[in-house]
C-alpha atoms as a PDB file:
ATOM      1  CA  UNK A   1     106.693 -53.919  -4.040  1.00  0.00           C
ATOM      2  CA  UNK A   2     103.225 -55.211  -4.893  1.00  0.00           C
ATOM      3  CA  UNK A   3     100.295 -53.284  -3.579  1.00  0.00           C
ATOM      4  CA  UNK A   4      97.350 -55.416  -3.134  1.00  0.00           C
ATOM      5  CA  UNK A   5      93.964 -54.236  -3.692  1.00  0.00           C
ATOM      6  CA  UNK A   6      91.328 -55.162  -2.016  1.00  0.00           C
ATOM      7  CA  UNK A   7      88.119 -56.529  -3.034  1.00  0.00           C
ATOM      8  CA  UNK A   8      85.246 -55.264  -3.088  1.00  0.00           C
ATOM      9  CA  UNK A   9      82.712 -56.645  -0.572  1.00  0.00           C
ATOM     10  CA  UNK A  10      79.360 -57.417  -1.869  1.00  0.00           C
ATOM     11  CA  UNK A  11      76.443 -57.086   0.493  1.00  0.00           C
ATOM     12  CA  UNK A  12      75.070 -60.745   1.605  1.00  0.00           C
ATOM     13  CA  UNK A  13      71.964 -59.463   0.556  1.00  0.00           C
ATOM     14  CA  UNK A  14      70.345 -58.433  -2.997  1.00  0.00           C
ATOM     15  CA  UNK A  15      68.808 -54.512  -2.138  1.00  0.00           C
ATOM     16  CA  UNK A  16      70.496 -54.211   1.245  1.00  0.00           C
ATOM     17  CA  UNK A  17      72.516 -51.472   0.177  1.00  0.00           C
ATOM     18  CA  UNK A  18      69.871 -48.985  -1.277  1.00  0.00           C
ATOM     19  CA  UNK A  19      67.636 -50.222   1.778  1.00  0.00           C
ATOM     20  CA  UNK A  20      70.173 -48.517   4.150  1.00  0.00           C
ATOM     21  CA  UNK A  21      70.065 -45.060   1.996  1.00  0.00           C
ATOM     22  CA  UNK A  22      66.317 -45.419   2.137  1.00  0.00           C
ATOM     23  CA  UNK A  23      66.306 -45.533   5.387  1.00  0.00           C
ATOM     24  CA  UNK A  24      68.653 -42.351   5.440  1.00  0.00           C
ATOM     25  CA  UNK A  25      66.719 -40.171   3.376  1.00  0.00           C
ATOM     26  CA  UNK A  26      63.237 -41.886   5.688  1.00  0.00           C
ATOM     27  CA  UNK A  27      65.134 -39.876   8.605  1.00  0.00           C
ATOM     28  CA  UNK A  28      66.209 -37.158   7.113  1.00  0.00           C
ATOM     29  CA  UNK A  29      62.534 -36.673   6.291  1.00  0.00           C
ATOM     30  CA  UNK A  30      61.327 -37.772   9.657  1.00  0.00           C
ATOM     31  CA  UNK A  31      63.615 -34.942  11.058  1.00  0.00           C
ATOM     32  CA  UNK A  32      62.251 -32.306   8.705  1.00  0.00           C
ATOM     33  CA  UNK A  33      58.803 -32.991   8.936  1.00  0.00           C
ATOM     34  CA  UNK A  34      59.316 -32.266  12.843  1.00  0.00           C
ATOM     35  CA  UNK A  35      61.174 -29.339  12.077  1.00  0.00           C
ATOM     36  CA  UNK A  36      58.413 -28.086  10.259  1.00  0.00           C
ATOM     37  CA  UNK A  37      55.583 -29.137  12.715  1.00  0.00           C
ATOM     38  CA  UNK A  38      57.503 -27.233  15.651  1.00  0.00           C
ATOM     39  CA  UNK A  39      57.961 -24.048  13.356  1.00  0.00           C
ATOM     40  CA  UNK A  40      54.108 -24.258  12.063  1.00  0.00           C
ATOM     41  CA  UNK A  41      53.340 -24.955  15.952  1.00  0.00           C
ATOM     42  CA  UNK A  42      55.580 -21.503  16.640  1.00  0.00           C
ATOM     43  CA  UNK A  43      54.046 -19.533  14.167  1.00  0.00           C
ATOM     44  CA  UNK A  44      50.274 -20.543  15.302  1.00  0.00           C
ATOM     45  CA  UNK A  45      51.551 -19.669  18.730  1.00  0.00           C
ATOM     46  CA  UNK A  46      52.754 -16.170  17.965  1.00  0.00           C
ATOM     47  CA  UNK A  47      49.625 -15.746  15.723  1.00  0.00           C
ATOM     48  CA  UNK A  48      47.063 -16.826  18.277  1.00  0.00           C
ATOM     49  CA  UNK A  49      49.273 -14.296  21.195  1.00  0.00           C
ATOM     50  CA  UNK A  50      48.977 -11.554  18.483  1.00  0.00           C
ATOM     51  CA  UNK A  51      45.385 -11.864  17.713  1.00  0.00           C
ATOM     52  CA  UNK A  52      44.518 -12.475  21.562  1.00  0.00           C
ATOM     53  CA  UNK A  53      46.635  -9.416  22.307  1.00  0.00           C
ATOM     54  CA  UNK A  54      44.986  -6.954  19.648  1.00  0.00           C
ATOM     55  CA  UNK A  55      41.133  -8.199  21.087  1.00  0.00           C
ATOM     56  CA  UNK A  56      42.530  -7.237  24.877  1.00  0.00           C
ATOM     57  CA  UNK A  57      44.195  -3.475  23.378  1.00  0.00           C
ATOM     58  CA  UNK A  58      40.424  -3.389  21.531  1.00  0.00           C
ATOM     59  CA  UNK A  59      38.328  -4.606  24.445  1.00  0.00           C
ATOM     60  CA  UNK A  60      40.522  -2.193  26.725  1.00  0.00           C
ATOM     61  CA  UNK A  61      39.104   0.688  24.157  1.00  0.00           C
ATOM     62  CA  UNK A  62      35.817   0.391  25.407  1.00  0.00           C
ATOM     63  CA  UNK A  63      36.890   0.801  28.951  1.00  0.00           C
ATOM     64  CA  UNK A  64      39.328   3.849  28.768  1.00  0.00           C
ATOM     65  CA  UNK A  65      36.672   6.437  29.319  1.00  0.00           C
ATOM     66  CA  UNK A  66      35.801   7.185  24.962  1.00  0.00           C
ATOM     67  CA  UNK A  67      32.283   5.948  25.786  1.00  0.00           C
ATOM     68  CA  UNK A  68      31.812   8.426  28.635  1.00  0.00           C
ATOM     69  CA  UNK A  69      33.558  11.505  26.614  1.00  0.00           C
ATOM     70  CA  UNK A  70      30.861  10.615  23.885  1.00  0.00           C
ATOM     71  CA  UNK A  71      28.066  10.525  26.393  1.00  0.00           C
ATOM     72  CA  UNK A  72      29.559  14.161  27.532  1.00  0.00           C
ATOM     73  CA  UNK A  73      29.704  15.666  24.370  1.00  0.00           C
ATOM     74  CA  UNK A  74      26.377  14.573  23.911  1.00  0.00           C
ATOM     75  CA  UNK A  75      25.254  16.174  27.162  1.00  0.00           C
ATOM     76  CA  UNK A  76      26.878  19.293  25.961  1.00  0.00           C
ATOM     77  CA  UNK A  77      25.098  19.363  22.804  1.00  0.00           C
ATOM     78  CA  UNK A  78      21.770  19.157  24.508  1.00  0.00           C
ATOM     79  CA  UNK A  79      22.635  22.330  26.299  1.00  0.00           C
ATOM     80  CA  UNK A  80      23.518  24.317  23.119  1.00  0.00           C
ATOM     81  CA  UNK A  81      20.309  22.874  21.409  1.00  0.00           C
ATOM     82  CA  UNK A  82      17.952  24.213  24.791  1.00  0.00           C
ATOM     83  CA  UNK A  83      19.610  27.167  24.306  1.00  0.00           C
ATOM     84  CA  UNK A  84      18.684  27.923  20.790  1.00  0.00           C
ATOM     85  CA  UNK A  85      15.086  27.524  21.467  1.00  0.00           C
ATOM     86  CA  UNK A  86      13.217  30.324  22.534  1.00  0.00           C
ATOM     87  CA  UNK A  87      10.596  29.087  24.787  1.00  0.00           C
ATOM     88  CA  UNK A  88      13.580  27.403  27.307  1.00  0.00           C
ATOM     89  CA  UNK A  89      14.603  27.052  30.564  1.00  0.00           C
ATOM     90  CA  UNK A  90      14.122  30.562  32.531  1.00  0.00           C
ATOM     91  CA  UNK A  91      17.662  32.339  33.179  1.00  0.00           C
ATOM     92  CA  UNK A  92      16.528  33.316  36.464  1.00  0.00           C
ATOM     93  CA  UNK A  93      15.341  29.223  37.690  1.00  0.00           C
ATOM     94  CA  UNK A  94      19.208  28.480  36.061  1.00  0.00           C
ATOM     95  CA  UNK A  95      21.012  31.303  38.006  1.00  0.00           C
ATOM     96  CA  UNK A  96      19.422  29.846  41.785  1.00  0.00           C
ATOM     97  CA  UNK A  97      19.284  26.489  40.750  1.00  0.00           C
ATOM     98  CA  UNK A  98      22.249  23.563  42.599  1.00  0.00           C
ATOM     99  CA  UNK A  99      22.083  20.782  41.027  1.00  0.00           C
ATOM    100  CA  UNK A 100      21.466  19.185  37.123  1.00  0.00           C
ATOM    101  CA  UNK A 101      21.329  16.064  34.834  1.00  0.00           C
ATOM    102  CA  UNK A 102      21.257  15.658  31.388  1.00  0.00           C
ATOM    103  CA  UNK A 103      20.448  12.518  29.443  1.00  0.00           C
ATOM    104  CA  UNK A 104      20.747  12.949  25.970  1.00  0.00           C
ATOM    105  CA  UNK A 105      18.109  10.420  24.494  1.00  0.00           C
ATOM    106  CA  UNK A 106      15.979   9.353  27.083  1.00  0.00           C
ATOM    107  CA  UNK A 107      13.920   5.759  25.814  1.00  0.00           C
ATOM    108  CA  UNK A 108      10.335   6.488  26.120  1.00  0.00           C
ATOM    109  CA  UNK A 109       8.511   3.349  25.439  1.00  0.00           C
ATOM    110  CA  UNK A 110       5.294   2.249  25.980  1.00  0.00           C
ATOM    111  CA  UNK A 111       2.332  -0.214  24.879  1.00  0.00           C
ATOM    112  CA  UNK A 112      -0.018   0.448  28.218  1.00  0.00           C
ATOM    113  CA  UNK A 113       2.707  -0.072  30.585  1.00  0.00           C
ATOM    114  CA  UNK A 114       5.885   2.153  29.750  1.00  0.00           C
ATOM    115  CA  UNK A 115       9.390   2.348  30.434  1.00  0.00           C
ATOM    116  CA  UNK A 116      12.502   4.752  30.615  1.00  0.00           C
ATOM    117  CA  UNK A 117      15.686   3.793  30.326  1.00  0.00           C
ATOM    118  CA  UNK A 118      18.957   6.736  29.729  1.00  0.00           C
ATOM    119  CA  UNK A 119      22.204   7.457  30.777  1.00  0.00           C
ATOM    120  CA  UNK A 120      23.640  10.884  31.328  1.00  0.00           C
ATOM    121  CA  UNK A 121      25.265  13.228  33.981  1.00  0.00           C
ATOM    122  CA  UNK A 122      24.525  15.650  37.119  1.00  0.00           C
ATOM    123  CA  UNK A 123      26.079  18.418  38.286  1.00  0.00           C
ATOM    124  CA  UNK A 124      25.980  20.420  41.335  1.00  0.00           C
ATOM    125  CA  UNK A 125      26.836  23.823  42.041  1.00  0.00           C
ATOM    126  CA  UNK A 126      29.854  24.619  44.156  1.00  0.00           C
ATOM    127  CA  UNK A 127      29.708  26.695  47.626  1.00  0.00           C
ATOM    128  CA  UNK A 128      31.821  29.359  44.970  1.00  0.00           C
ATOM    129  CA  UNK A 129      29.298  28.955  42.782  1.00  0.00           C
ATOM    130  CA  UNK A 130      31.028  27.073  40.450  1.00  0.00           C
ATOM    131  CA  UNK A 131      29.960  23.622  38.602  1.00  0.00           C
ATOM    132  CA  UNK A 132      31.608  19.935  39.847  1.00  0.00           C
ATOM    133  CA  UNK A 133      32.721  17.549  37.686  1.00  0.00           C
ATOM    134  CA  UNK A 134      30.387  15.333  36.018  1.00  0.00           C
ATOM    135  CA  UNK A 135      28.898  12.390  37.770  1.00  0.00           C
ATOM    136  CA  UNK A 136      27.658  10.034  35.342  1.00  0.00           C
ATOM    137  CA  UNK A 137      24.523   8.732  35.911  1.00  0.00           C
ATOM    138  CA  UNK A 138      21.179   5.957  34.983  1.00  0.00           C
ATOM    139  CA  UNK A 139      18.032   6.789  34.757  1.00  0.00           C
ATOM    140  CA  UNK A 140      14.904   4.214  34.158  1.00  0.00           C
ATOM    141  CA  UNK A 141      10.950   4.301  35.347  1.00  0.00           C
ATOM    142  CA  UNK A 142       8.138   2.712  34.006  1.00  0.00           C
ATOM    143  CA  UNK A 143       4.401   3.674  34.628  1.00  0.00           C
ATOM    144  CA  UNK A 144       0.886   2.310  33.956  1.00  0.00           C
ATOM    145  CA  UNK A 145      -1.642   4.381  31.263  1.00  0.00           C
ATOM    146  CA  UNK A 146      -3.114   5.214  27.906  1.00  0.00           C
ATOM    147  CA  UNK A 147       0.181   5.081  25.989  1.00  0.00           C
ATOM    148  CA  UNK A 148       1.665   3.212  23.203  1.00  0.00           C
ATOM    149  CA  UNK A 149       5.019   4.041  21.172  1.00  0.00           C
ATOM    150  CA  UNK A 150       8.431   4.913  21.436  1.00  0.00           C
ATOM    151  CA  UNK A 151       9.816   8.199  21.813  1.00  0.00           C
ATOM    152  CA  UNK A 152      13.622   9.629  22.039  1.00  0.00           C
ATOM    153  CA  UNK A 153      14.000  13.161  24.059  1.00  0.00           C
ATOM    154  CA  UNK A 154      16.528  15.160  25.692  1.00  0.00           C
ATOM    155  CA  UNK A 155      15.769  15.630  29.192  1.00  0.00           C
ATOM    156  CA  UNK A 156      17.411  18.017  31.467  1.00  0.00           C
ATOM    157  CA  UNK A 157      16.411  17.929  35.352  1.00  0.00           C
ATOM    158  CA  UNK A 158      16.795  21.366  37.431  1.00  0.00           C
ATOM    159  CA  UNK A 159      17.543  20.690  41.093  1.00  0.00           C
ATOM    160  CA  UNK A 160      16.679  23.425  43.588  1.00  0.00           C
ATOM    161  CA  UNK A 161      18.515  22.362  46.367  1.00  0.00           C
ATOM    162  CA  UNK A 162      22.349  19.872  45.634  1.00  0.00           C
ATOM    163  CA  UNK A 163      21.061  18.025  48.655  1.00  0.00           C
ATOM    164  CA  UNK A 164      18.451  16.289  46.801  1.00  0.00           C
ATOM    165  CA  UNK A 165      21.544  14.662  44.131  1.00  0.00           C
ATOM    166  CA  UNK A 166      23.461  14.268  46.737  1.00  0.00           C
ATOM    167  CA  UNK A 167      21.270  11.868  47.966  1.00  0.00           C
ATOM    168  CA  UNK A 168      21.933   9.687  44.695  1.00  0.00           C
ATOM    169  CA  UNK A 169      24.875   8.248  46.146  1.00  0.00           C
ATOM    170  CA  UNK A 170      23.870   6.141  48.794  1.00  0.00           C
ATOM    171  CA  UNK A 171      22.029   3.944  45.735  1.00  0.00           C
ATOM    172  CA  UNK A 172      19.670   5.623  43.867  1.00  0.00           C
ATOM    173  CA  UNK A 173      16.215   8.506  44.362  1.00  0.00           C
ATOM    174  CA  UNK A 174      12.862   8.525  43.149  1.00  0.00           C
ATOM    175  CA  UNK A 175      11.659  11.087  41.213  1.00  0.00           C
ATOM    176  CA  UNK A 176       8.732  12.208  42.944  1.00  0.00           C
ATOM    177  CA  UNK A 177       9.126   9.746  45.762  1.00  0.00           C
ATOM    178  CA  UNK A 178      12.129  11.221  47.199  1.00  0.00           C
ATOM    179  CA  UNK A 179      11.512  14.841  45.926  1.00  0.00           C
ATOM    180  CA  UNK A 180       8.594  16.220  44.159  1.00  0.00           C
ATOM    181  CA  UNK A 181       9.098  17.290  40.327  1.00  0.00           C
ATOM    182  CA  UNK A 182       6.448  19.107  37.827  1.00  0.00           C
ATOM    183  CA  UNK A 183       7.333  20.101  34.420  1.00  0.00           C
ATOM    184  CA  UNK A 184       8.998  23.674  34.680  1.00  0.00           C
ATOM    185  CA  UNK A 185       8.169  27.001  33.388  1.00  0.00           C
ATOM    186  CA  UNK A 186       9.654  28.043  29.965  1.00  0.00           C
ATOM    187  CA  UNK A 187      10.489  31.148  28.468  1.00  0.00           C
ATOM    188  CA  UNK A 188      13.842  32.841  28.903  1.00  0.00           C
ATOM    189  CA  UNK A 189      12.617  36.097  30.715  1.00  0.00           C
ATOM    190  CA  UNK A 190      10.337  34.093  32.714  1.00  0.00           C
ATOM    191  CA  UNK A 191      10.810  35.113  36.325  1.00  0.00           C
ATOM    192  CA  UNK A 192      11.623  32.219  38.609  1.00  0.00           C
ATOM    193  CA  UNK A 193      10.068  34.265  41.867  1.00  0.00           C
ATOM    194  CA  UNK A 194       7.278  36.100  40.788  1.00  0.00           C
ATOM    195  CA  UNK A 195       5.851  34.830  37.660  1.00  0.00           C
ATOM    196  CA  UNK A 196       6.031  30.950  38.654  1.00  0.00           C
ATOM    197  CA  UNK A 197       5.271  29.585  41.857  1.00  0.00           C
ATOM    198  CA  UNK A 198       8.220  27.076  42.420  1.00  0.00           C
ATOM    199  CA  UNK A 199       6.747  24.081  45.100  1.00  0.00           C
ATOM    200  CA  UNK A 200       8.404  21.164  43.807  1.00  0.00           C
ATOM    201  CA  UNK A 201      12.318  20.081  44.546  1.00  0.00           C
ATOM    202  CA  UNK A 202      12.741  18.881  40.593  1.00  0.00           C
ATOM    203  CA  UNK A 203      11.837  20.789  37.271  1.00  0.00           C
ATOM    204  CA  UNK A 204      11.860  18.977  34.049  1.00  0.00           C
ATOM    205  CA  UNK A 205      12.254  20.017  31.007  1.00  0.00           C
ATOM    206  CA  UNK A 206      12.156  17.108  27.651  1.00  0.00           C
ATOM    207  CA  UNK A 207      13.080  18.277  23.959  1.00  0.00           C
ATOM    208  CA  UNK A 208      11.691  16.000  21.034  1.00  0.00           C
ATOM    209  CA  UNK A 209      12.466  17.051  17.218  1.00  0.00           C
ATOM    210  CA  UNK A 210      13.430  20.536  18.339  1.00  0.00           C
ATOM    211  CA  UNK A 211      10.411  21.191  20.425  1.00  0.00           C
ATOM    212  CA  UNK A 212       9.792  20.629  23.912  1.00  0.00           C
ATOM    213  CA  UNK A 213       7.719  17.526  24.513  1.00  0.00           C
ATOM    214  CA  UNK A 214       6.058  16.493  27.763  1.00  0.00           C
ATOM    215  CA  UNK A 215       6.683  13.563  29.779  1.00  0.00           C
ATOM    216  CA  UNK A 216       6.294  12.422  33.313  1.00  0.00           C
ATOM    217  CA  UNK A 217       9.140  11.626  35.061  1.00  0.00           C
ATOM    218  CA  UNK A 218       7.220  10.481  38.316  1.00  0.00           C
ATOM    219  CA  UNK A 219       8.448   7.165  39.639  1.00  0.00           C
ATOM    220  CA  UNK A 220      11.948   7.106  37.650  1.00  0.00           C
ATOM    221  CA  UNK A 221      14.713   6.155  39.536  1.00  0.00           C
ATOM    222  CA  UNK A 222      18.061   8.118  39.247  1.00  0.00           C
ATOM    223  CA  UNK A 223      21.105   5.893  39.883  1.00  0.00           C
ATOM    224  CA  UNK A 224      25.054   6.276  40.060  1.00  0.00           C
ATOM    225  CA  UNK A 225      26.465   4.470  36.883  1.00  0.00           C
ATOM    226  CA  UNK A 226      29.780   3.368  38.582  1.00  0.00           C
ATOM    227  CA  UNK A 227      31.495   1.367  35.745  1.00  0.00           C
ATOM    228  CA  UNK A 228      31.371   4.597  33.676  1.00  0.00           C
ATOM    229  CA  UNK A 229      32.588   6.758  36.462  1.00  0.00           C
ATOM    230  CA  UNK A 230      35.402   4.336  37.374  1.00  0.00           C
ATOM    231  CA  UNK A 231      36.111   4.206  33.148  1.00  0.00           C
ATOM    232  CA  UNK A 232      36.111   7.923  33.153  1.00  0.00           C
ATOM    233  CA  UNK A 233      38.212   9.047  36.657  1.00  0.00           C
ATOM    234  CA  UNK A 234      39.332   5.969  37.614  1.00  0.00           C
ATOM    235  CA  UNK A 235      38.321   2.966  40.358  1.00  0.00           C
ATOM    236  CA  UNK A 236      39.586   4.897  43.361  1.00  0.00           C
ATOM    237  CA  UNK A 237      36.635   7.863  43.077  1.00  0.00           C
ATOM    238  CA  UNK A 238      32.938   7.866  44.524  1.00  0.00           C
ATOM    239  CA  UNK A 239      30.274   9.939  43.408  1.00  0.00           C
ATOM    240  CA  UNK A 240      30.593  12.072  46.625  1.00  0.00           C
ATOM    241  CA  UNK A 241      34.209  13.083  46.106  1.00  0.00           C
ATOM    242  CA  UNK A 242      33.239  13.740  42.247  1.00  0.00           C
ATOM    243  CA  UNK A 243      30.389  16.034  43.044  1.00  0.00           C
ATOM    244  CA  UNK A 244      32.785  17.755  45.847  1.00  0.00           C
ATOM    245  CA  UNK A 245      35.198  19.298  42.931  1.00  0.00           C
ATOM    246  CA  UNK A 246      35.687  20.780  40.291  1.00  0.00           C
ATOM    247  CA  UNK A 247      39.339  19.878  38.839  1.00  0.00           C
ATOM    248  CA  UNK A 248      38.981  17.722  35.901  1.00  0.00           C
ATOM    249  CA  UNK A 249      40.384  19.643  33.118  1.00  0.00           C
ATOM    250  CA  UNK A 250      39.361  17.158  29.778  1.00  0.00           C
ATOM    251  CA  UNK A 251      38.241  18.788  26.991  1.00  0.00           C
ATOM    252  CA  UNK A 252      34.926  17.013  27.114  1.00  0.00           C
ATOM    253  CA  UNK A 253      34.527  18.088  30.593  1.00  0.00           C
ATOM    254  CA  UNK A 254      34.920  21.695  29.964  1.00  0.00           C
ATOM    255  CA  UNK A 255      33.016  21.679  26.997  1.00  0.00           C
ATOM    256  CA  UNK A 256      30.231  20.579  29.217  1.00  0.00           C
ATOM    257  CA  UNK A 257      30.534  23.314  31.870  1.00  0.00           C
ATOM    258  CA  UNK A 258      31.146  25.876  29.519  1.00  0.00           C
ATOM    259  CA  UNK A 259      27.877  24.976  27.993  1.00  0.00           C
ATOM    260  CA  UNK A 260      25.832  25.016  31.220  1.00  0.00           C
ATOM    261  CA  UNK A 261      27.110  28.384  31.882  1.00  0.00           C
ATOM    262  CA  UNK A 262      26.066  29.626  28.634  1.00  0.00           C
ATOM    263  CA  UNK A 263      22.733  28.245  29.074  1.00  0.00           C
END
C-alpha cells in the first residue's frame, strides 16, 4: 500500500504568509493595548474616587463641631486668665449677674473709622441658678474717631438681666442701642450694690497683654452664629432651646462652665 504525500501548497503570493502572522501579532497588540487603556482608565477612576473621597472626610472635619470646641476652650481660657488678675470682675456683679459672652480675641481695628469683628459664646443663668449651654455667637461694630491701629483683646460682657440675650435670637442687639453698657467696676471685693452704682443693662470688661484695656463697645452688634451652633449641636437646635438647658455634657462644654463658676 502506497501512502501518498501531499504537497506542499505554496502561497500564490511572495510575503503572504508572514503578512497573515503580522496581522496576528497587529491584533494581539490591538487587544492589549485596550486592555491596558481600560485598566489605566480603572485605576484613574478608583484614584480620582479615593482622592475625592479623602477631600469630603477632610472638608467634613471642619464641620463636625472641632472649630467650635477650639473657640470654647478658648472662651474658657479667658476666664482662668480674668481670674488671675487682681483688679477683675467683682464677685458680687458675677454672683447677681444672668447672662455672659466671651470672645476670645476681639479685632480692634481702626485708621479714623474702626471696626470689630469676634466670635465667641453667651450664657445665661438658669431659674436654678445654674449656667445653659453655650450659644455661640458674632460680634462686629465699627465707630467714627481719633483712632488708628489694630488691637487683639479678650472681652467678656456681664448681662444683668438674661432677657436682654435673649433678645439675640430674633437676629441680632445693639450694644447700647438695645441696652445700655459702660465699662464695669473692677476689683474682686468691689461691692456690686454699694460701692458702684449699676445703671446700665451691659458691663464690659476687655483684657490686652494681661492688663485690662478699654474699649467702647457702643454700636456693636451681637448676632447668633448659626452654622457653628448647627456644627456644634446639630441643625435641629435654635438659640432659644440652647439657652433653655443645660445638658450638654462635652468636655469642652464643662470646661467652660466650670470656669465661669470659678470666676
Amino acid at each position: 500500500m502506497k501512502i501518498k504525500r501531499h504537497k506542499s501548497v505554496k502561497s500564490r503570493y511572495p510575503g503572504e504568509t508572514r503578512l497573515k502572522f503580522q496581522g496576528y501579532n497587529d491584533n494581539i497588540a490591538h487587544n492589549f493595548n485596550l486592555l491596558k487603556n481600560t485598566i489605566m482608565k480603572s485605576i484613574k477612576f478608583l484614584v480620582l474616587s479615593l482622592a475625592l473621597s479623602i477631600f469630603f472626610i477632610a472638608g467634613s472635619a471642619f464641620t463636625d463641631g472641632s472649630k467650635e470646641t477650639e473657640r470654647l476652650h478658648a472662651a474658657s481660657n479667658v476666664l482662668k486668665d480674668f481670674g488671675k488678675i487682681k483688679e477683675s470682675i467683682p464677685h458680687n456683679l458675677l454672683a447677681e449677674c444672668e447672662g455672659v459672652v466671651i470672645v476670645p480675641k476681639l479685632i480692634n481695628a481702626g485708621f479714623v473709622v474702626g471696626g470689630k469683628r469676634g466670635r465667641g459664646v453667651a450664657m445665661v443663668r438658669l431659674s436654678d441658678g445654674k449656667w445653659s449651654d453655650p450659644v455661640f455667637i458674632t460680634m462686629t461694630g465699627g465707630s467714627i474717631g481719633a483712632q488708628i491701629g489694630v488691637q487683639s483683646v479678650d472681652l467678656v460682657l456681664v448681662f444683668r438681666h438674661k432677657g436682654v440675650l435673649a433678645k439675640v435670637k430674633n437676629g441680632d442687639f445693639t450694644i447700647g442701642g438695645d441696652a445700655s453698657a459702660a465699662a464695669g467696676p473692677v476689683g474682686r471685693s468691689t461691692s456690686a450694690n454699694t460701692d458702684y452704682k449699676l445703671d446700665a443693662e451691659v458691663y464690659s470688661y476687655s483684657r490686652s497683654r494681661g492688663l485690662f484695656a478699654g474699649i467702647s463697645i457702643n454700636g456693636s452688634n451681637l448676632g447668633i452664629d448659626k452654622t457653628a451652633n448647627a456644627n456644634f449641636y446639630g441643625s435641629d437646635i435654635t438659640s432659644k432651646e440652647i439657652f433653655d438647658t443645660n445638658k450638654n455634657d462635652s468636655e469642652a462644654v464643662t470646661g467652660l462652665k466650670a470656669a465661669l463658676t470659678a470666676l
